[in-house]
C-alpha atoms as a PDB file:
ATOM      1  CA  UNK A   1      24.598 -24.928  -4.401  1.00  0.00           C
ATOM      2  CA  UNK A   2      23.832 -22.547  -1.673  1.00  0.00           C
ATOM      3  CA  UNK A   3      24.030 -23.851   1.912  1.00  0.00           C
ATOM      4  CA  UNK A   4      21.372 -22.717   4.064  1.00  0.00           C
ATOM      5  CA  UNK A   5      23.269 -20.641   6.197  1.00  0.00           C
ATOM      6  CA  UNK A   6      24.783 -18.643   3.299  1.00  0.00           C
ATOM      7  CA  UNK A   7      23.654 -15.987   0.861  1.00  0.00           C
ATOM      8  CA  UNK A   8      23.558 -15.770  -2.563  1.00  0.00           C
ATOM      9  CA  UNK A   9      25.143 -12.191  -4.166  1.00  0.00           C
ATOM     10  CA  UNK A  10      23.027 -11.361  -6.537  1.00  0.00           C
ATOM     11  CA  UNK A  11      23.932  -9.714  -9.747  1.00  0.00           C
ATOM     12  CA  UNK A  12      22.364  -6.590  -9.611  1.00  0.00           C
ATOM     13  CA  UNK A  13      22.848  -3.721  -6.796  1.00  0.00           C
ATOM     14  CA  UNK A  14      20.733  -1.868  -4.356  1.00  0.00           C
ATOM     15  CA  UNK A  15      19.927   1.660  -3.208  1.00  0.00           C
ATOM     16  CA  UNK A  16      23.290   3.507  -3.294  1.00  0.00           C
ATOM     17  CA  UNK A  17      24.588   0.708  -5.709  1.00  0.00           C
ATOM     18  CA  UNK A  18      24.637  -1.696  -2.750  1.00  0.00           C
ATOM     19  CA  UNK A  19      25.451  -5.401  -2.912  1.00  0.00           C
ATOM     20  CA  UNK A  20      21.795  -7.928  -2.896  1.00  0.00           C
ATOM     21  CA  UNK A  21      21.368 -10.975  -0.884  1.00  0.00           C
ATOM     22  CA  UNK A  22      19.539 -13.706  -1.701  1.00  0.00           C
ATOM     23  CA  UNK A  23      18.964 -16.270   1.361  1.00  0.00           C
ATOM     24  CA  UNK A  24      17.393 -19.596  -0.574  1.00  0.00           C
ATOM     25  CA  UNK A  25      18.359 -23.408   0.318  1.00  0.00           C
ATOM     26  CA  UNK A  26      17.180 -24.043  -3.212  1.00  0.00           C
ATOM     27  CA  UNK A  27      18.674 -22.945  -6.761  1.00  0.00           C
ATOM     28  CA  UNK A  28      15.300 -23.510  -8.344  1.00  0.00           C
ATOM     29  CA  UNK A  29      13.550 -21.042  -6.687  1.00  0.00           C
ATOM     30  CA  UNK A  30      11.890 -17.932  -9.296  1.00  0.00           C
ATOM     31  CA  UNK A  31      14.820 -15.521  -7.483  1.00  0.00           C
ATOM     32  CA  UNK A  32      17.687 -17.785  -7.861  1.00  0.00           C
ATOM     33  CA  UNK A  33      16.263 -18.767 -11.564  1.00  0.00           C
ATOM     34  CA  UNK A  34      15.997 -14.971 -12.605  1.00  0.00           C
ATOM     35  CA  UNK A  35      19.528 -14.621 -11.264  1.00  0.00           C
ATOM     36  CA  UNK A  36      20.893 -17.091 -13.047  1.00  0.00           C
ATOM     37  CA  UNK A  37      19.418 -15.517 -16.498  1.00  0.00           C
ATOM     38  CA  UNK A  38      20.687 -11.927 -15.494  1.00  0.00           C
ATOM     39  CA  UNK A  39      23.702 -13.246 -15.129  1.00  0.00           C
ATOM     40  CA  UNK A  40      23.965 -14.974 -18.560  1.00  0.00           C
ATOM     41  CA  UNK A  41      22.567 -11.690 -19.951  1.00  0.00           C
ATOM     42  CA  UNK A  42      25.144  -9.642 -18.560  1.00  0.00           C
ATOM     43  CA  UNK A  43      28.145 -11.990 -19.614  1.00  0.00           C
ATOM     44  CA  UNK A  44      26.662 -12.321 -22.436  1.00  0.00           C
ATOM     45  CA  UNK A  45      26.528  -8.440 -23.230  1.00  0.00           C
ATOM     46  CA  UNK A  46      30.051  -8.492 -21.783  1.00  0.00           C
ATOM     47  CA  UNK A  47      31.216 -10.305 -24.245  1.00  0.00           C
ATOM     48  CA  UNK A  48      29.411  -8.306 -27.415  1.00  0.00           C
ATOM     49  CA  UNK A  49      31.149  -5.178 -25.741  1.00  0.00           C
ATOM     50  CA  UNK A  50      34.462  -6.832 -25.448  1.00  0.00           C
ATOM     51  CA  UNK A  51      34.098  -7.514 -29.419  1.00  0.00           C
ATOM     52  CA  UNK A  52      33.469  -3.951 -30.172  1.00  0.00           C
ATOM     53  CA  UNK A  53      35.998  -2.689 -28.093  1.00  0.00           C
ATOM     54  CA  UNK A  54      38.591  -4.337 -29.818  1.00  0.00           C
ATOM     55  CA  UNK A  55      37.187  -2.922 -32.955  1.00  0.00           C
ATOM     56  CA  UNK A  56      37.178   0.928 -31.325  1.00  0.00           C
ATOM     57  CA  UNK A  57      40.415   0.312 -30.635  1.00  0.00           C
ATOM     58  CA  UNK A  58      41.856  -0.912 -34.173  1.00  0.00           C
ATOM     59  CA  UNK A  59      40.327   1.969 -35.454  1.00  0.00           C
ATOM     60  CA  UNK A  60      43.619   4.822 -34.978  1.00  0.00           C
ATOM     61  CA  UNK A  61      40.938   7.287 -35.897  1.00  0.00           C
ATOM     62  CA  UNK A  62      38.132   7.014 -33.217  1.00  0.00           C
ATOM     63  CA  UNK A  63      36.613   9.661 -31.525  1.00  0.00           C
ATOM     64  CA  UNK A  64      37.804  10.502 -28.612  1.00  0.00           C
ATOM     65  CA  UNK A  65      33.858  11.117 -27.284  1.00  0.00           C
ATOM     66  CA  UNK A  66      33.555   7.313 -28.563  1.00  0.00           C
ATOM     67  CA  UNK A  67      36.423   5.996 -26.657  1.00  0.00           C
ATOM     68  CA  UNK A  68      35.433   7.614 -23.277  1.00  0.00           C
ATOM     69  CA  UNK A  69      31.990   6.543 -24.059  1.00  0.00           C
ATOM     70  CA  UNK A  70      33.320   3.142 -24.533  1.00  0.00           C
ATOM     71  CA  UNK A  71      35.248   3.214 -21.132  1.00  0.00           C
ATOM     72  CA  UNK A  72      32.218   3.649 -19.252  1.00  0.00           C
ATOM     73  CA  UNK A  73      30.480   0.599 -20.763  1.00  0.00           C
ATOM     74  CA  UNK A  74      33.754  -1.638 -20.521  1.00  0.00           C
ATOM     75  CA  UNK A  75      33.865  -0.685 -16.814  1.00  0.00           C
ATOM     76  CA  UNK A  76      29.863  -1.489 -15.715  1.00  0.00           C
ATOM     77  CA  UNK A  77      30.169  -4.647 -18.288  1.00  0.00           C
ATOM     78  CA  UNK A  78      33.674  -5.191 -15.524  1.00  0.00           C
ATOM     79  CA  UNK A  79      31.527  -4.541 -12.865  1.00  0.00           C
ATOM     80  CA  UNK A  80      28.757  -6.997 -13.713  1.00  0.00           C
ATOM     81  CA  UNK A  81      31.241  -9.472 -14.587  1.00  0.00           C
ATOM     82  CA  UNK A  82      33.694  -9.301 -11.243  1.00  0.00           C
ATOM     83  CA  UNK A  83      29.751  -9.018  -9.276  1.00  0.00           C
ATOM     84  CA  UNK A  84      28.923 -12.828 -11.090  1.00  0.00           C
ATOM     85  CA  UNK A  85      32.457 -14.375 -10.714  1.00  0.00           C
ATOM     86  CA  UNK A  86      32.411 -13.364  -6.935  1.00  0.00           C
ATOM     87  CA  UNK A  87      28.972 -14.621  -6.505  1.00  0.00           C
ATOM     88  CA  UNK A  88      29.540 -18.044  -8.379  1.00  0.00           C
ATOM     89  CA  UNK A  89      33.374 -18.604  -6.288  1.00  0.00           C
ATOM     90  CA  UNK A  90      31.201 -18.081  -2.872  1.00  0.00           C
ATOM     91  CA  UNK A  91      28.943 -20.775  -4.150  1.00  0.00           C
ATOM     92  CA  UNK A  92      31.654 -23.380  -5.219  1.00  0.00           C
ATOM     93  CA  UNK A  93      32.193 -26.044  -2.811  1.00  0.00           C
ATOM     94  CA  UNK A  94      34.776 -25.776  -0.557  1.00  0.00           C
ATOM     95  CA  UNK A  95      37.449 -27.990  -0.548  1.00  0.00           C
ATOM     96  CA  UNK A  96      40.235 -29.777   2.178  1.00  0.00           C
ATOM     97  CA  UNK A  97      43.381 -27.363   1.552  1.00  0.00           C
ATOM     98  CA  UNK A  98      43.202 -23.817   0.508  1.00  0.00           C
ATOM     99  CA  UNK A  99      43.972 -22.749  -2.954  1.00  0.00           C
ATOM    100  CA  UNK A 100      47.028 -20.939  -2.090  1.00  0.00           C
ATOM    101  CA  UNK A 101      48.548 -23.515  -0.297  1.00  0.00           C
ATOM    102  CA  UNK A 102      47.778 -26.300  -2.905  1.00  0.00           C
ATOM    103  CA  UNK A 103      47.698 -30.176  -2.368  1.00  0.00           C
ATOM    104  CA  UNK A 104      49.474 -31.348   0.605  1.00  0.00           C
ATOM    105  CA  UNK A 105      50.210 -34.309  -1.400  1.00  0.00           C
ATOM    106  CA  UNK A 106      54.396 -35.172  -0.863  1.00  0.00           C
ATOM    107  CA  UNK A 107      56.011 -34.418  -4.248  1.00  0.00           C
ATOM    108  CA  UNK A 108      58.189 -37.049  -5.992  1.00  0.00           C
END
């Protein structure tokens, strides 16, 4: 998972909403464990949210309190989930060729 010489974003922030590290050469540590189920949590949660959102928004007669209410918690579920997808890309191995420049395979 994590090379030694790397860290781990965690998915929770800091003082001042500041990104945490986690520097572990194992994924079984408590840290890495309680990251792992934080992050299920929150995509989890994200995707509860996501289901009532599209509910708020079928509804042409919401109120508008509701809807701005239910901006706010789309955008920290957003948060959370952009925070794990970062973290888990960092942590995939890395491969010969870049993604943008795909295979380097000739093409027939």
């Amino acid at each position: 998972m994590t090379e030694s010489n790397e860290l781990r974003l965690l998915p929770w922030s800091g003082p001042d909403d500041k990104p945490c590290y986690l520097s572990a050469d194992t994924p079984a540590g408590y840290l890495s464990r309680l990251a792992d189920n934080t992050e299920k949590i929150q995509l989890g949660l994200a995707s509860e949210l996501l289901a009532h959102a599209l509910e708020v928004l079928a509804d042409r007669h919401s109120d508008p309190v509701e809807l701005r209410l239910l901006a706010q918690d789309l955008t920290g579920a957003l948060r959370n989930a952009v925070r794990v997808a970062t973290s888990r890309g960092h942590r995939l191995p890395r491969s010969v060729h870049s993604a943008h420049e795909g295979p380097t395979a000739p093409l027939s």
